[in-house]
Structures are given as structure tokens and as C-alpha cells.
Protein backbone atom coordinates (compact mmCIF):
# COMPACT_ATOMS: atom_id res chain seq x y z
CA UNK A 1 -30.81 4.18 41.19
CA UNK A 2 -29.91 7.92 40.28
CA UNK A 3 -29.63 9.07 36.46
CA UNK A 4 -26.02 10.29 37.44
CA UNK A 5 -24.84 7.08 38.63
CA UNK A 6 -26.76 5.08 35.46
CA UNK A 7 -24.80 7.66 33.56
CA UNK A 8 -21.87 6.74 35.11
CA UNK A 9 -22.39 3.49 34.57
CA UNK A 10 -22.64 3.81 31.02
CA UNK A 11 -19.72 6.02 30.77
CA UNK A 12 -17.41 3.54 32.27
CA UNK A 13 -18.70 -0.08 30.30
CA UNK A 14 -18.23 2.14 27.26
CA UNK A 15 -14.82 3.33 28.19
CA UNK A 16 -14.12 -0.52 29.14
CA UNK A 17 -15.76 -1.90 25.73
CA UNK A 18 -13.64 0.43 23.53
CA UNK A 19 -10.92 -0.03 25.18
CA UNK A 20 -10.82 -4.07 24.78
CA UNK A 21 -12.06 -3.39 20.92
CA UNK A 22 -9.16 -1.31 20.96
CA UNK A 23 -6.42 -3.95 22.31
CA UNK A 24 -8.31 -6.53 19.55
CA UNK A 25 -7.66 -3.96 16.66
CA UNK A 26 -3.94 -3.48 17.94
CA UNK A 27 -3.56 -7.14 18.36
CA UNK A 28 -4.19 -8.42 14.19
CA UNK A 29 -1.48 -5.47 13.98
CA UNK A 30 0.97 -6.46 16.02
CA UNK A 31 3.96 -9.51 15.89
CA UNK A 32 2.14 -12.25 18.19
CA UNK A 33 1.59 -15.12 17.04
CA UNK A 34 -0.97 -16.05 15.51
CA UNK A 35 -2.41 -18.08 18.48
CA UNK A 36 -1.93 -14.89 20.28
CA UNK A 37 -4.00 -12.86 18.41
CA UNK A 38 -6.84 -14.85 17.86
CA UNK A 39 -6.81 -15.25 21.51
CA UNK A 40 -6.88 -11.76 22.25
CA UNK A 41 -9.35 -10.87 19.83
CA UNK A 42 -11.70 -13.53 21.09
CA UNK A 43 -11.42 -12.61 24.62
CA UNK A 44 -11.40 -8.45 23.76
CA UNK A 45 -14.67 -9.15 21.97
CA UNK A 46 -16.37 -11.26 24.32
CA UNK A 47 -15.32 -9.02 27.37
CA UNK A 48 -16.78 -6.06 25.68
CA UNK A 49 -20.08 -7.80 24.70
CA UNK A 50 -20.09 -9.14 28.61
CA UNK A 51 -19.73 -5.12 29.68
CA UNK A 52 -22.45 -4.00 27.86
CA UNK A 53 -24.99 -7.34 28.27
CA UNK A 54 -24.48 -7.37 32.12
CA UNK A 55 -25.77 -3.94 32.16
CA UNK A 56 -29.55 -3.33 32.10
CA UNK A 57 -29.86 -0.36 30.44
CA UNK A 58 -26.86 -0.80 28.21
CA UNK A 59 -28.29 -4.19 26.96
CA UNK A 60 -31.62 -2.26 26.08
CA UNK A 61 -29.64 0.33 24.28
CA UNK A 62 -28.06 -2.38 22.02
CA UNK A 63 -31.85 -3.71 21.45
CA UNK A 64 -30.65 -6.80 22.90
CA UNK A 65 -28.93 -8.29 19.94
CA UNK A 66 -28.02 -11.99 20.07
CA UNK A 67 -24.98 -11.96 19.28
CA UNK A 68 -24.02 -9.83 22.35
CA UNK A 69 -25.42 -12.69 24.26
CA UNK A 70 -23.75 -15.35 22.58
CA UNK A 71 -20.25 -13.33 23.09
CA UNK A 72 -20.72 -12.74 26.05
CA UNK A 73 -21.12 -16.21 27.05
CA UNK A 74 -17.59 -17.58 27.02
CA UNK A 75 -16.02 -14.67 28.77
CA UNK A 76 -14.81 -16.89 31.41
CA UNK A 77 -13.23 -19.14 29.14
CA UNK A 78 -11.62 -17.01 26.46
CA UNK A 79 -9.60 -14.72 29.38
CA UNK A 80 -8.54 -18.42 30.19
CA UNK A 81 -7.18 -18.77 26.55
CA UNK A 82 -6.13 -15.28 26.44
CA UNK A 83 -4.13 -16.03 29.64
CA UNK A 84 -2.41 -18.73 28.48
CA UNK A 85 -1.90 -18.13 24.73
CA UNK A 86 -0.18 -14.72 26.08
CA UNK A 87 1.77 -15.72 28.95
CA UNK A 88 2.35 -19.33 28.69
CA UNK A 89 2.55 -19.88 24.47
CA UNK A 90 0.17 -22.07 24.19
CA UNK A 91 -1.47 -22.75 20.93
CA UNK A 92 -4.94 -22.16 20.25
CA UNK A 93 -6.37 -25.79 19.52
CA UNK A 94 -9.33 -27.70 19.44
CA UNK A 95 -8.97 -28.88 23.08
CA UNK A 96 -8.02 -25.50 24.71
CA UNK A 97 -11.15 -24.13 23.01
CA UNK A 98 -13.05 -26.82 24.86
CA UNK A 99 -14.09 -24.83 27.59
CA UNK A 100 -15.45 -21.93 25.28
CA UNK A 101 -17.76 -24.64 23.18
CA UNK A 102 -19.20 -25.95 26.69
CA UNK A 103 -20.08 -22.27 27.86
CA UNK A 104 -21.63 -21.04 24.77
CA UNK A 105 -23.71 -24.47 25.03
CA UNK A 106 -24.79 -23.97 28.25
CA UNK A 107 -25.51 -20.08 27.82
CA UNK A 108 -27.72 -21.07 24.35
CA UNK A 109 -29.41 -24.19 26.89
CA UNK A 110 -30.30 -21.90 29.65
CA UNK A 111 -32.81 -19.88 27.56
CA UNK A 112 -34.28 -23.34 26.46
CA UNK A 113 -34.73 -25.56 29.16
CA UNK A 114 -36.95 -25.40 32.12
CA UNK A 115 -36.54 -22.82 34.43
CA UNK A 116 -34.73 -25.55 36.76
CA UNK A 117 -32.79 -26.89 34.52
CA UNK A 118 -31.81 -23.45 33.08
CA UNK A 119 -30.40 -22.37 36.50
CA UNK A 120 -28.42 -25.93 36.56
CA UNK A 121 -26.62 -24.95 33.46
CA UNK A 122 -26.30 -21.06 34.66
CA UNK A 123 -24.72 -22.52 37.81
CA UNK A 124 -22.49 -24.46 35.67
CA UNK A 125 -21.42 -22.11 32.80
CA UNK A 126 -19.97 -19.59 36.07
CA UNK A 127 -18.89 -22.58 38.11
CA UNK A 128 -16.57 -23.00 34.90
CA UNK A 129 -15.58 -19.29 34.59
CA UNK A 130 -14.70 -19.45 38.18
CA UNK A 131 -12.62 -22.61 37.95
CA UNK A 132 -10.97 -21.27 35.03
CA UNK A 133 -10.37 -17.80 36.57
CA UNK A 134 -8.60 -19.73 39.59
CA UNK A 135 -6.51 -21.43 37.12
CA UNK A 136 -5.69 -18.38 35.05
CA UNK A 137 -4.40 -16.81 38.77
CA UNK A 138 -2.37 -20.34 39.23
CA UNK A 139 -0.67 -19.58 35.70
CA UNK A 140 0.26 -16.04 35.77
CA UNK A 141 2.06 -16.21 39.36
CA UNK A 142 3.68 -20.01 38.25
CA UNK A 143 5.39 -18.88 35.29
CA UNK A 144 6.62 -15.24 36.58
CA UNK A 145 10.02 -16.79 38.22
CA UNK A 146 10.91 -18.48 34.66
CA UNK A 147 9.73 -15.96 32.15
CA UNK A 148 12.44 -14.38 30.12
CA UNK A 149 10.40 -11.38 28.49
CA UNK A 150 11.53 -9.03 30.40
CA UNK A 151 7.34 -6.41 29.20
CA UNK A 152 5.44 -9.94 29.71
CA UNK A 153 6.83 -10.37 33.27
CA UNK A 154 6.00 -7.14 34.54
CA UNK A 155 2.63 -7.14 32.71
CA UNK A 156 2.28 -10.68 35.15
CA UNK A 157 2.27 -8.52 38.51
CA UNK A 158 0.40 -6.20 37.25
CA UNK A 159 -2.74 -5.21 35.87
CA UNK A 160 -3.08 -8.57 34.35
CA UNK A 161 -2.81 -10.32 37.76
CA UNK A 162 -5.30 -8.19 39.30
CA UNK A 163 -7.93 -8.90 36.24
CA UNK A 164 -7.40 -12.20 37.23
CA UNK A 165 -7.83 -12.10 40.88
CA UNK A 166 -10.74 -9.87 40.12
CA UNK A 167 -12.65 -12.64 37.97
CA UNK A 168 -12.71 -14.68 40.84
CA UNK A 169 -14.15 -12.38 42.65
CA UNK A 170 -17.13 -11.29 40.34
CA UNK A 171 -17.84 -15.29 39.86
CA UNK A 172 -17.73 -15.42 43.99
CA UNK A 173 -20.03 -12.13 43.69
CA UNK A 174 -22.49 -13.67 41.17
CA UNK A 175 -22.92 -16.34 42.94
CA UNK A 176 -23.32 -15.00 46.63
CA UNK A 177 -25.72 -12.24 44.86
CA UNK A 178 -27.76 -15.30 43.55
CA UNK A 179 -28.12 -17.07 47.06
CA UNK A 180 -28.78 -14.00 48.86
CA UNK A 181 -29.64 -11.05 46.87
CA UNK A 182 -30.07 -8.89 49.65
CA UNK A 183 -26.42 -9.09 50.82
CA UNK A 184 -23.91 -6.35 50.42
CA UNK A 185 -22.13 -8.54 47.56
CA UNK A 186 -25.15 -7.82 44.99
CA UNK A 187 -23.71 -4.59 44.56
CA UNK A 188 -20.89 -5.60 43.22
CA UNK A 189 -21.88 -8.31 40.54
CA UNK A 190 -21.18 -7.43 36.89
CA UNK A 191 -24.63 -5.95 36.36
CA UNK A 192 -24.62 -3.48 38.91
CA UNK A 193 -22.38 0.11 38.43
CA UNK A 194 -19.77 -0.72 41.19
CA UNK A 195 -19.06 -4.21 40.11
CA UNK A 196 -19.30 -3.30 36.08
CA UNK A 197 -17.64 0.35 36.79
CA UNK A 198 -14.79 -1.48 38.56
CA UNK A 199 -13.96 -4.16 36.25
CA UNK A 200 -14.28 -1.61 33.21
CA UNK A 201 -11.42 0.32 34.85
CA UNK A 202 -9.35 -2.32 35.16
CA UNK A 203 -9.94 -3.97 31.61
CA UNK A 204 -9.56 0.17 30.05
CA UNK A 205 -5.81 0.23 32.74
CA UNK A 206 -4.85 -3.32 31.32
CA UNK A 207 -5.53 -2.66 27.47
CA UNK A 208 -4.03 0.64 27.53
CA UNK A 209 -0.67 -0.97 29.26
CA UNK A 210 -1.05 -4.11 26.78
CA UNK A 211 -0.85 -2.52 24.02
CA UNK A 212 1.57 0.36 25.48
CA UNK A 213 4.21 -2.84 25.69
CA UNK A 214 3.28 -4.90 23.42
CA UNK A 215 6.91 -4.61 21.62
CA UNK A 216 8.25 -6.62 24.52
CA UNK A 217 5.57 -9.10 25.31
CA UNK A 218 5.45 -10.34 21.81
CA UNK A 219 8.89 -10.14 20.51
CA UNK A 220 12.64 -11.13 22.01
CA UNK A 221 13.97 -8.46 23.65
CA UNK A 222 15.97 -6.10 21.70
CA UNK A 223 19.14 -4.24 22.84
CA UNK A 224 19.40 0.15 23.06
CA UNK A 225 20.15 1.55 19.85
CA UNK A 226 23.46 3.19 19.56
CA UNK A 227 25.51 0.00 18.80
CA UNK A 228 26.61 -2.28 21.31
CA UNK A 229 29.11 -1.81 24.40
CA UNK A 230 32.55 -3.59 24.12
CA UNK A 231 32.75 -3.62 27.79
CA UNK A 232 29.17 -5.27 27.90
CA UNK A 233 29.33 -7.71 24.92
CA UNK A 234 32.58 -9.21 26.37
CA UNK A 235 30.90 -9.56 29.71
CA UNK A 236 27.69 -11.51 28.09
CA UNK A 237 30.09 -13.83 25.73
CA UNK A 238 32.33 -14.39 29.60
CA UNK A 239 28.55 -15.75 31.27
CA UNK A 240 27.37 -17.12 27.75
CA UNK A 241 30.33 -19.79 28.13
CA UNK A 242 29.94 -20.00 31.60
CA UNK A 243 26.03 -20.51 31.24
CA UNK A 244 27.18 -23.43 28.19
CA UNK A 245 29.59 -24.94 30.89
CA UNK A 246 27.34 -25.43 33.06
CA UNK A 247 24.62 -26.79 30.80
CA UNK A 248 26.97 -28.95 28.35
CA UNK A 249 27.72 -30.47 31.83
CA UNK A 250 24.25 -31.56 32.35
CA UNK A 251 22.62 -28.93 34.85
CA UNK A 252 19.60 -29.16 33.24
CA UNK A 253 19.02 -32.71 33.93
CA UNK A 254 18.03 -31.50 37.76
CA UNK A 255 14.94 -31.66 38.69
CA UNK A 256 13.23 -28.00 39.78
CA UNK A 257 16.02 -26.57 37.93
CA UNK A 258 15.21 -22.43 38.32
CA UNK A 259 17.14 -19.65 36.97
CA UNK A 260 17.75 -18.12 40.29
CA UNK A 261 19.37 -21.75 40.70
CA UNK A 262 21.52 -20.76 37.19
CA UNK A 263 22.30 -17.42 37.94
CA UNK A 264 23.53 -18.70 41.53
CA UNK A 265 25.96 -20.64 39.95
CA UNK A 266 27.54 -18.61 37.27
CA UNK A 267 27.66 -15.94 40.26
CA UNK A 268 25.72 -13.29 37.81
CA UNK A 269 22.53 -11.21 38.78
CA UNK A 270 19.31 -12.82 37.77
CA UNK A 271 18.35 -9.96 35.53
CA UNK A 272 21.11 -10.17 33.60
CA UNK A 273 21.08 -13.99 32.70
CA UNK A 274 17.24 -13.64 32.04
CA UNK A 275 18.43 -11.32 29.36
CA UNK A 276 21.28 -13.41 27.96
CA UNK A 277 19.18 -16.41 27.10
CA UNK A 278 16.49 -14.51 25.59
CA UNK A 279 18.20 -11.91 23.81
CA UNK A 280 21.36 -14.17 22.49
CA UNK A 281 19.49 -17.44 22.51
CA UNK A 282 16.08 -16.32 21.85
CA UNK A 283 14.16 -18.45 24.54
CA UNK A 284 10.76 -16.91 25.63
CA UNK A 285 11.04 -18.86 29.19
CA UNK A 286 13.37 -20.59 31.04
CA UNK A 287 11.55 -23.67 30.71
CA UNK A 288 11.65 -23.52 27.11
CA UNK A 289 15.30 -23.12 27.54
CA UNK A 290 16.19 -26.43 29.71
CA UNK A 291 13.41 -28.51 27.70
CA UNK A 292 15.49 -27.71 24.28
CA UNK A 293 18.39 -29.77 26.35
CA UNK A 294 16.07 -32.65 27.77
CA UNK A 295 14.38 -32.57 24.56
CA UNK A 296 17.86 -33.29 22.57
CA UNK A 297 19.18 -36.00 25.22
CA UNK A 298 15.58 -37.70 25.04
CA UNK A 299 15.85 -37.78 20.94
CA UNK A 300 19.31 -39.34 21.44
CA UNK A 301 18.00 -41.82 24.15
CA UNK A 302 14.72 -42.79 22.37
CA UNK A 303 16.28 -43.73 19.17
CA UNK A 304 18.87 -45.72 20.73
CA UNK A 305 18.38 -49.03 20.15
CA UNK A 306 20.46 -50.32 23.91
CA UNK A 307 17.77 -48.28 25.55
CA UNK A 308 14.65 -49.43 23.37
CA UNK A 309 13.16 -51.76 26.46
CA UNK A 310 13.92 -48.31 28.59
CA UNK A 311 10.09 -47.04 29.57
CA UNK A 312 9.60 -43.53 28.25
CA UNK A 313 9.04 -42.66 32.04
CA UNK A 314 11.88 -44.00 33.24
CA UNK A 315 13.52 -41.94 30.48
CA UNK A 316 11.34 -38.71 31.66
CA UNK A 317 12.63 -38.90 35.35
CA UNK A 318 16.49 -39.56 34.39
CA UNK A 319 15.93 -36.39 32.77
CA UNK A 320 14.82 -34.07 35.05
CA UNK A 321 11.05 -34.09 34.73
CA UNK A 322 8.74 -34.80 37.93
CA UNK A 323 6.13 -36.43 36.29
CA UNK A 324 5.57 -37.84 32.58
CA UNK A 325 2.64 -35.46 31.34
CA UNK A 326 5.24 -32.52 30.94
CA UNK A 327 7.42 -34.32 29.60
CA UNK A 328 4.86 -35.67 27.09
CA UNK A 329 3.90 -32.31 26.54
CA UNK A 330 7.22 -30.42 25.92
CA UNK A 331 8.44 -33.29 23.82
CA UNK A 332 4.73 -33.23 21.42
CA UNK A 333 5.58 -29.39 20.88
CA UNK A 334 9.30 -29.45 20.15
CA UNK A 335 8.66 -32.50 17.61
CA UNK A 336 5.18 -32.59 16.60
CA UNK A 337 4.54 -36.35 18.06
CA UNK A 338 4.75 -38.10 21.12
CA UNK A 339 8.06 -39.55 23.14
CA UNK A 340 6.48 -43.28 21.84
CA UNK A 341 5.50 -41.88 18.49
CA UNK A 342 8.82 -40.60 17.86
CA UNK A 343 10.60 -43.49 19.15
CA UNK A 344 8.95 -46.46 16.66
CA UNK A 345 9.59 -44.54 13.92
CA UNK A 346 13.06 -43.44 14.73
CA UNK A 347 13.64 -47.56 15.53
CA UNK A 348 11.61 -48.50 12.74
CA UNK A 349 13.67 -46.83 10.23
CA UNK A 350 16.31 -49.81 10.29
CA UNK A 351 14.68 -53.32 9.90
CA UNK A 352 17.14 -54.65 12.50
CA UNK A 353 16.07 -52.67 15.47
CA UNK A 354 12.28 -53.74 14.66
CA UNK A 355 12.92 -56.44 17.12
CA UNK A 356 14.46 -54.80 19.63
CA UNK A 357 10.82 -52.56 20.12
């Protein structure tokens, strides 16, 4: 390999590194959550230690410290987290940091064990990455349709979905590259300047773009300054009670309920009921929106002492929901417990309806 291209090499992991260290330091700064940023922080660390440990020459430069290693490790795991935490709003928790416990353990095992068992576990820790990876793909393109924030969406088809896609494709790389190292695949693995030049460029693209809109992936949308139209606000308070008609008569309680669906029915553009219900009712996503509905009527229901011998999945499906696990899951985040949880102690709170449970 040719000084120029090491150089080259070196030039673009650095560019990559700084820019993800960058995107951390923006991140404590900004308004996410703070799920969010520890999620991006994680993954903008461990993605810069993974650029510069991959690399030969870059991890001999760095005097091959350990805790590059041990960063490095969960890469495929924290862009999971970082995925969701961003895009989806999920919380940073003790089982969605799961995965990153189970890579660092293998990556620590591997330099323990027995040379067969240490492949077993390297096998492992990127079977996980890849799995991951696949699901992170699964989650960006699933929740584009219903996602309200206008910055986040287009982030989605972007750079973001490519970094995804791309993942995949280094695991698929590392892995070919270990079967055959001869094929033309090696050359693009993680540790080799096409593979780690490529993926540097698109981590330095997707920072600089993250935290170029950050504004309007962390926050609700906010209108122009300059005060507001007349002509507009009267149009968005005509849909608003159209869009309350329409729910106030049970719409949400459909099952695969969309927003194209919605905006179908009020006869409005998409784009512009996206932006009603999260600039004027400050929903994130459109399932957020239709769960705050289900989640009311299944309060009401739960607590209601005719419907105590109701099953909580029967209660689910008259509601809209395909299955009970998001239902179980939507109602756990609006309120904090579970639909049965919820239901004995709203019953239990009168001595008379004890029975009834």
C-alpha cells in the first residue's frame, strides 16, 4: 500500500473522528432530550474510536490505548440506540442498553479465550451489529410515513438512511473478508482505506447535516417570524376542527390508521396536517398522536368496573391496536405502568369493585 493512499487514509478517519466528536459536543448543547444526548454521545464516541482502531496505522499512532478498543466495541449497538433514541423517542434504559453490555463482553472475551473460542464470540459480537444494523434500516424507513418533525423526516431519507444501509454492508464485508480474504470485498472492510475512507465520509456528511438541523429534529416545529398570517391561522383553526371532528368521532380507533388516511379525509395536503398536529398540538409522530386517544378511551375502559372481566387484549383490539405488545408499550410510557397495573389500582381504589377484579 502507497504512503499517499495511507495518508489518505488517515486524512479521512480523522476528518470522520472529529466530525462525530463534533456532533457529541453539539449534542450536551443542544434541546434533546436527555435520552437523546446520551445516545448520541455514546454512539459519536464509539464510532470515532471504531475509525481510528480499525485502521492499522492509526491504531499504532494512538499506541493502542484500551480504551479505544473497548469503545470501539459496541459500535454496532450504540448506532442502534442512537437510531432509535433519535428517530423513534425511545428512552435510554437498562434493556435497550442490553445489546451494548453483550458486545463490550464479547469484545473484552475475545482477547481471553482460546483462539477458537475467541473467533466464536468475534463472529457473534458482528453477527449482533449486523442484526442490529438491519433493524436500525427497518426503523428509519417504518416511522418516515408517521413522523411529524418536519428536519427529522428528511434527515430519515437521507444521510442517516444511507449510514444505515451502509452498516450492513461493512458487517456483510467483514464477514465475507473473513471467509475469503482474497475476495474483492476485503477491500472494503473497515480496516482497509476504501471501506474506512467511505464510511468516514458519510459519518463527516451526516454530522455536519445533524447538527446543521438539529433545531428541527429536536424541537416542535416553529412557525416564520414576522407574526402570523390571518389568512393562514383561520385556515389551520378550519382543519384543526375538522381534524377534532373526525377524531372526537372515533377515527382513531381504526386499525392502520395513517395520516395520509387523515389528511384524505379532511381533504387537506399531507404536509400541511403533519404540521398542524405538531406545531398546534405538539405531537412528535403521528402515532404518538392517535395513542394519546386510545390511551384516554383505554384509562376510561380499564377503570370501569362493567368492563373489569373485559381481557386487556380484548380491550387492545377494540381499540385499534393489531397486537397487545404495542399496546402494552404505548400505554407503560403514557402512564408509567402497565394496562393490568393500572387497572387494579384504579379498581382497587373503591373496596366495592375489589370483587369485581
Amino acid at each position: 500500500m502507497g504512503d499517499s493512499v495511507i495518508m489518505l487514509d488517515m486524512f479521512l478517519r480523522g476528518l470522520g473522528a472529529s466530525a462525530m466528536l463534533l456532533l457529541g459536543g453539539v449534542a450536551l448543547r443542544s434541546g434533546a432530550s436527555r435520552d437523546q444526548r446520551i445516545a448520541i454521545v455514546l454512539a459519536s464516541l464509539s464510532i470515532s474510536a471504531w475509525l481510528i482502531s480499525e485502521s492499522a496505522t492509526a491504531w499504532d499512532a494512538f499506541g493502542h490505548l484500551a480504551i479505544l478498543s473497548a469503545l470501539s466495541w459496541p459500535v454496532g449497538a450504540l448506532f442502534w440506540l442512537f437510531v432509535l433514541a433519535v428517530f423513534e423517542d425511545v428512552r435510554v434504559t437498562p434493556l435497550t442498553l442490553a445489546p451494548v453490555a453483550a458486545q463490550v463482553v464479547l469484545g473484552a472475551a475475545r482477547g481471553m479465550l482460546p483462539p477458537d473460542l475467541g473467533d466464536a464470540s468475534w463472529w457473534l459480537m458482528n453477527g449482533i451489529s449486523g442484526v442490529l444494523a438491519l433493524h436500525a434500516c427497518v426503523v428509519v424507513a417504518r416511522g418516515w410515513s408517521g413522523d411529524l418533525v418536519e428536519g427529522r423526516r428528511r434527515l430519515r431519507g437521507l444521510l442517516l438512511g444511507v449510514s444505515a444501509v451502509f452498516s450492513v454492508s461493512m458487517v456483510f464485508a467483514a464477514f465475507a473478508a473473513r471467509l475469503d480474504p482474497t475476495g474483492p470485498w476485503y477491500a472494503m472492510g473497515g480496516g482497509r482505506p476504501y471501506g474506512g475512507g467511505f464510511i468516514s465520509l458519510v459519518m463527516f456528511a451526516s454530522a455536519l447535516m445533524f447538527v446543521q438541523m438539529r433545531p428541527a429534529v429536536f424541537g416542535a416545529a416553529r412557525r416564520a417570524a414576522g407574526g402570523p398570517d390571518p389568512r393562514a391561522e383561520a385556515a389551520d383553526r378550519q382543519m384543526l376542527g375538522k381534524l377534532n371532528v373526525l377524531m372526537d368521532g372515533e377515527g382513531w380507533r381504526r386499525e392502520g390508521l395513517t395520516i395520509g388516511q387523515v389528511a384524505a379525509e379532511l381533504g387537506e395536503p399531507e404536509h400541511r396536517v403533519r404540521r398542524l398536529i405538531n406545531q398546534r398540538l405538539g405531537h412528535r409522530n403521528f402515532a404518538d398522536f392517535v395513542n394519546s386517544y386510545r390511551i384516554e378511551a383505554a384509562r376510561r375502559r380499564l377503570a370501569d368496573p362493567a368492563q373489569a372481566r373485559t381481557t386487556v387484549a380484548a380491550i387492545a383490539f377494540d381499540l385499534g391496536y393489531g397486537s397487545l405488545g404495542p399496546f402494552n408499550r404505548a400505554f407503560r410510557a403514557a402512564t408509567g405502568s402497565t394496562p393490568t397495573e393500572w387497572r387494579r389500582a384504579a379498581l382497587a381504589a373503591s373496596p366495592d369493585l375489589q370483587e369485581a377484579v
